[in-house]
C-alpha atoms as a PDB file:
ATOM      1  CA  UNK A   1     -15.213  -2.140  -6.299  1.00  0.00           C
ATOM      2  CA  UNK A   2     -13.118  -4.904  -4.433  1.00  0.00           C
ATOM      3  CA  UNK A   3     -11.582  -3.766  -1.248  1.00  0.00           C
ATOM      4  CA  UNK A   4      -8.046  -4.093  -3.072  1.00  0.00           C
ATOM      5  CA  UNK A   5      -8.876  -1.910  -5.429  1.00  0.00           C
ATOM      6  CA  UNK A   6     -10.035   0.455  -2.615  1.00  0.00           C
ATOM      7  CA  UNK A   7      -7.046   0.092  -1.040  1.00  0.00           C
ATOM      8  CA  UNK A   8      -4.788   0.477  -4.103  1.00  0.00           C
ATOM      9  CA  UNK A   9      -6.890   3.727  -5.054  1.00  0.00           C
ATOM     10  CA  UNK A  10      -6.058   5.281  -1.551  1.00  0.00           C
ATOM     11  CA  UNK A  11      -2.695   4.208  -1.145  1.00  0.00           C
ATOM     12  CA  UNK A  12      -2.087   5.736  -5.014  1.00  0.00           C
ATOM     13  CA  UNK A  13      -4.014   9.088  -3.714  1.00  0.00           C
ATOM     14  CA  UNK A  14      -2.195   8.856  -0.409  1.00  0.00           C
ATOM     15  CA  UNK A  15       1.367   8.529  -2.670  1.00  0.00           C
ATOM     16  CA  UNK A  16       0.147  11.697  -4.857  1.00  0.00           C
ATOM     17  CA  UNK A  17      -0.885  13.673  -1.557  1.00  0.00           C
ATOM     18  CA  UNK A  18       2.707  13.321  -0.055  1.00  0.00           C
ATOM     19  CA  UNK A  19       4.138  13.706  -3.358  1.00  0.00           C
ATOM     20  CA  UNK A  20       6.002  10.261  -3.699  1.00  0.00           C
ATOM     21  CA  UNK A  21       5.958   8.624  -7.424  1.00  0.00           C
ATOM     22  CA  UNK A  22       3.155   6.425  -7.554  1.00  0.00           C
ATOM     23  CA  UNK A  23       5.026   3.042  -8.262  1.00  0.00           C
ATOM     24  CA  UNK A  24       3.561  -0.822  -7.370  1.00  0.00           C
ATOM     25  CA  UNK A  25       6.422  -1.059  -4.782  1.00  0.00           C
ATOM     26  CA  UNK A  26       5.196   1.618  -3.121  1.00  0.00           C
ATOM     27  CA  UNK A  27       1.740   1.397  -3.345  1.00  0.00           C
ATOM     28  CA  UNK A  28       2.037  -2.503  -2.498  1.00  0.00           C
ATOM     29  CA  UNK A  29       4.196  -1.414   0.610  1.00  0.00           C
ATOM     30  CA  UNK A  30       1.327   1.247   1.796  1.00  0.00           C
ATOM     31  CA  UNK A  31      -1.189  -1.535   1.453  1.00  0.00           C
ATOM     32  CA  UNK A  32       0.399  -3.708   3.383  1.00  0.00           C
ATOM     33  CA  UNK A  33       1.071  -0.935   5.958  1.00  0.00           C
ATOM     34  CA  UNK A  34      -2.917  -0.578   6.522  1.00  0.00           C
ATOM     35  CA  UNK A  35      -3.236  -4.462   6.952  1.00  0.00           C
ATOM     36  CA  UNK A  36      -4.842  -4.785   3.720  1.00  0.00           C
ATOM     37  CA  UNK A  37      -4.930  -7.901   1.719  1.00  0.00           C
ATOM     38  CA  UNK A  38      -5.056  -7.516  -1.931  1.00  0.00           C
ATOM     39  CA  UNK A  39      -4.351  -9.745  -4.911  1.00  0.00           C
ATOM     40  CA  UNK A  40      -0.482  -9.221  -6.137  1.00  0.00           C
ATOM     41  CA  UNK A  41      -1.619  -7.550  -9.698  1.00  0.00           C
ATOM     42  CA  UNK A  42      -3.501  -4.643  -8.453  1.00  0.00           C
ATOM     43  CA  UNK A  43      -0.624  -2.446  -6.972  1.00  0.00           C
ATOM     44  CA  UNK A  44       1.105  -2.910 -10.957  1.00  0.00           C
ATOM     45  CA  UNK A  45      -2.042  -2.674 -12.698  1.00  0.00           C
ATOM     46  CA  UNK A  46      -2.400   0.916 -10.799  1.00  0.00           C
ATOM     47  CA  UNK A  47       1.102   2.090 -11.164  1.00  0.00           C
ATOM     48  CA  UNK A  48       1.243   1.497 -15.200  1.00  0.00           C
ATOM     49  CA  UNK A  49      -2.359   3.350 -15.068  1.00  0.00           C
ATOM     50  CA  UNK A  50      -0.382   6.332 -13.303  1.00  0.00           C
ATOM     51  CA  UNK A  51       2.271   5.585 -15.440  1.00  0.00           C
ATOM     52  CA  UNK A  52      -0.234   6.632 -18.438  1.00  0.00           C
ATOM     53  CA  UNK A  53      -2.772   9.089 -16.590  1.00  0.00           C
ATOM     54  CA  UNK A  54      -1.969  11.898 -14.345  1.00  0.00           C
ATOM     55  CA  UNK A  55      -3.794  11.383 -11.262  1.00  0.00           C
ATOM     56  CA  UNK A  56      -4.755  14.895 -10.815  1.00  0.00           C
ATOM     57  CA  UNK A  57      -6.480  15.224 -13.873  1.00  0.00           C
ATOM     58  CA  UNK A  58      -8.572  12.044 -13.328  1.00  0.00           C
ATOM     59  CA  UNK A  59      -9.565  13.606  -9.400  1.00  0.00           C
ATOM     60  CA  UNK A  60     -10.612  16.922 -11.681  1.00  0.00           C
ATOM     61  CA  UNK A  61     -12.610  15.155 -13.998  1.00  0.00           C
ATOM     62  CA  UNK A  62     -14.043  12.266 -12.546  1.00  0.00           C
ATOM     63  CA  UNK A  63     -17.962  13.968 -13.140  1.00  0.00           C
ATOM     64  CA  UNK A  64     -17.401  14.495 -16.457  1.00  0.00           C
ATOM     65  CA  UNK A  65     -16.711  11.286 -18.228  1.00  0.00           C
ATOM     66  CA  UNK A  66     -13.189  11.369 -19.152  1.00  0.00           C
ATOM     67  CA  UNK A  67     -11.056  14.395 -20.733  1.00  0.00           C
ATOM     68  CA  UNK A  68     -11.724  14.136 -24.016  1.00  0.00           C
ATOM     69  CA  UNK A  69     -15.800  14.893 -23.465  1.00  0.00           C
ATOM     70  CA  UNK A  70     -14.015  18.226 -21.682  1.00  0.00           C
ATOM     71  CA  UNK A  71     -12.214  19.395 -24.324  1.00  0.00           C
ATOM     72  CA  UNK A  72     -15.118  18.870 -27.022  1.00  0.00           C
ATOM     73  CA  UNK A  73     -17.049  20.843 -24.540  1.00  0.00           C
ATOM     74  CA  UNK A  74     -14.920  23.582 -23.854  1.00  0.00           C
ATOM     75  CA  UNK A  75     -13.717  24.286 -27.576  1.00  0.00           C
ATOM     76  CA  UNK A  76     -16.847  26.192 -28.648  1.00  0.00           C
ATOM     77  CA  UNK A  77     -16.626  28.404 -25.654  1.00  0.00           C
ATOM     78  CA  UNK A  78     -13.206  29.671 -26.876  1.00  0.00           C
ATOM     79  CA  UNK A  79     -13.759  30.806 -30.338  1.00  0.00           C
ATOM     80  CA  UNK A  80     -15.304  29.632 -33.530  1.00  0.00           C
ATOM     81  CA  UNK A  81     -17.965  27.736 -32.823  1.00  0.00           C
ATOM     82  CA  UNK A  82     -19.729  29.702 -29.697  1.00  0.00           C
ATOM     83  CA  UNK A  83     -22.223  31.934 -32.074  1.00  0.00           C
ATOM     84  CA  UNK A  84     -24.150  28.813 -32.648  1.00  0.00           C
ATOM     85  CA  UNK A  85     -25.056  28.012 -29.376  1.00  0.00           C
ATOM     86  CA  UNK A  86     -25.954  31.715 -27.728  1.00  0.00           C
ATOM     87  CA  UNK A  87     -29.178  31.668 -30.082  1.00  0.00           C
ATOM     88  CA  UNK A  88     -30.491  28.394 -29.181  1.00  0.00           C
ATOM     89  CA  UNK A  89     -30.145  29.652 -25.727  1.00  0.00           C
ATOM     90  CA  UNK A  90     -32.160  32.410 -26.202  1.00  0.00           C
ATOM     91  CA  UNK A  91     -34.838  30.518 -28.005  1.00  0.00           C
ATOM     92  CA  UNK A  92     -34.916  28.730 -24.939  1.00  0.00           C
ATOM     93  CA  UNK A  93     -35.776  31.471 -22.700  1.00  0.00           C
ATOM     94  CA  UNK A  94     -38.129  32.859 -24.737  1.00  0.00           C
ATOM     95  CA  UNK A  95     -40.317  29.733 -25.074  1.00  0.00           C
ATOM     96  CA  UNK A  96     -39.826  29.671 -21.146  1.00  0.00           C
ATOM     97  CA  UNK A  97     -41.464  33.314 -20.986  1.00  0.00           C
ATOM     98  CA  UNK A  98     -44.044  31.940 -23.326  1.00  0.00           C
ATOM     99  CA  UNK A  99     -45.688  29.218 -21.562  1.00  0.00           C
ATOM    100  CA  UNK A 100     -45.415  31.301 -17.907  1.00  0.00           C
ATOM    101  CA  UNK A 101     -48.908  31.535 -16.153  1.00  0.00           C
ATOM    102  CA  UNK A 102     -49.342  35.337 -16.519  1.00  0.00           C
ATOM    103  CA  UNK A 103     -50.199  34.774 -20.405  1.00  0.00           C
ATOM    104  CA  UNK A 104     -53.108  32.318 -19.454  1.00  0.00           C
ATOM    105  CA  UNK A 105     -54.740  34.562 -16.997  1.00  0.00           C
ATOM    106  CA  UNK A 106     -53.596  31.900 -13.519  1.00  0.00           C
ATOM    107  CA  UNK A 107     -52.524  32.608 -10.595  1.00  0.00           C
ATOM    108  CA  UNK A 108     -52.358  31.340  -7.461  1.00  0.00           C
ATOM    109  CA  UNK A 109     -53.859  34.289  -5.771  1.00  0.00           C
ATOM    110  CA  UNK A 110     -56.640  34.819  -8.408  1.00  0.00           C
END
């Protein structure tokens, strides 16, 4: 990541912390507050993305790989599909109990 793009990220989180809309004015003016040199696209290639995404909900899901990964994820745990996926889980458990030492006769203290 270039340092402008560092420094448009923080000015655009900086913006969404005080509440302030996130525009390229703004987040070119914070930039330039910090002593920051950055190319003149960055500031309105980050407002349009704000424009587009709310910010919050990229801070909330920046581990997970995007939102729609979330709600593919999440939909089975609400209704229709979550039957499925409690028996594999429990096949998984019990091959876990299945290859444990106490069935081969080991033991550390033997």
């Amino acid at each position: 990541m270039s340092v402008g793009e560092l420094g448009c990220t923080y000015a655009a989180l900086l913006l969404f912390d005080d509440g302030i809309p996130i525009t390229a004015e703004k987040i070119a003016t914070v930039v330039k507050a910090a002593n920051i040199s950055v190319e003149s696209y960055w500031p309105s290639l980050f407002a349009k993305l704000f424009e587009k995404r709310d910010i919050e909900d990229l801070i909330l899901t920046v581990g997970t790989g995007g939102g729609p990964a979330v709600a593919v994820a999440a939909s089975p745990v609400g209704g229709g599909g979550g039957g499925a996926a409690a028996p594999a889980a429990e096949e998984k458990k019990e091959e876990m109990k299945e290859d444990s030492d106490e069935d081969l006769g080991l033991s550390l203290f033997d």
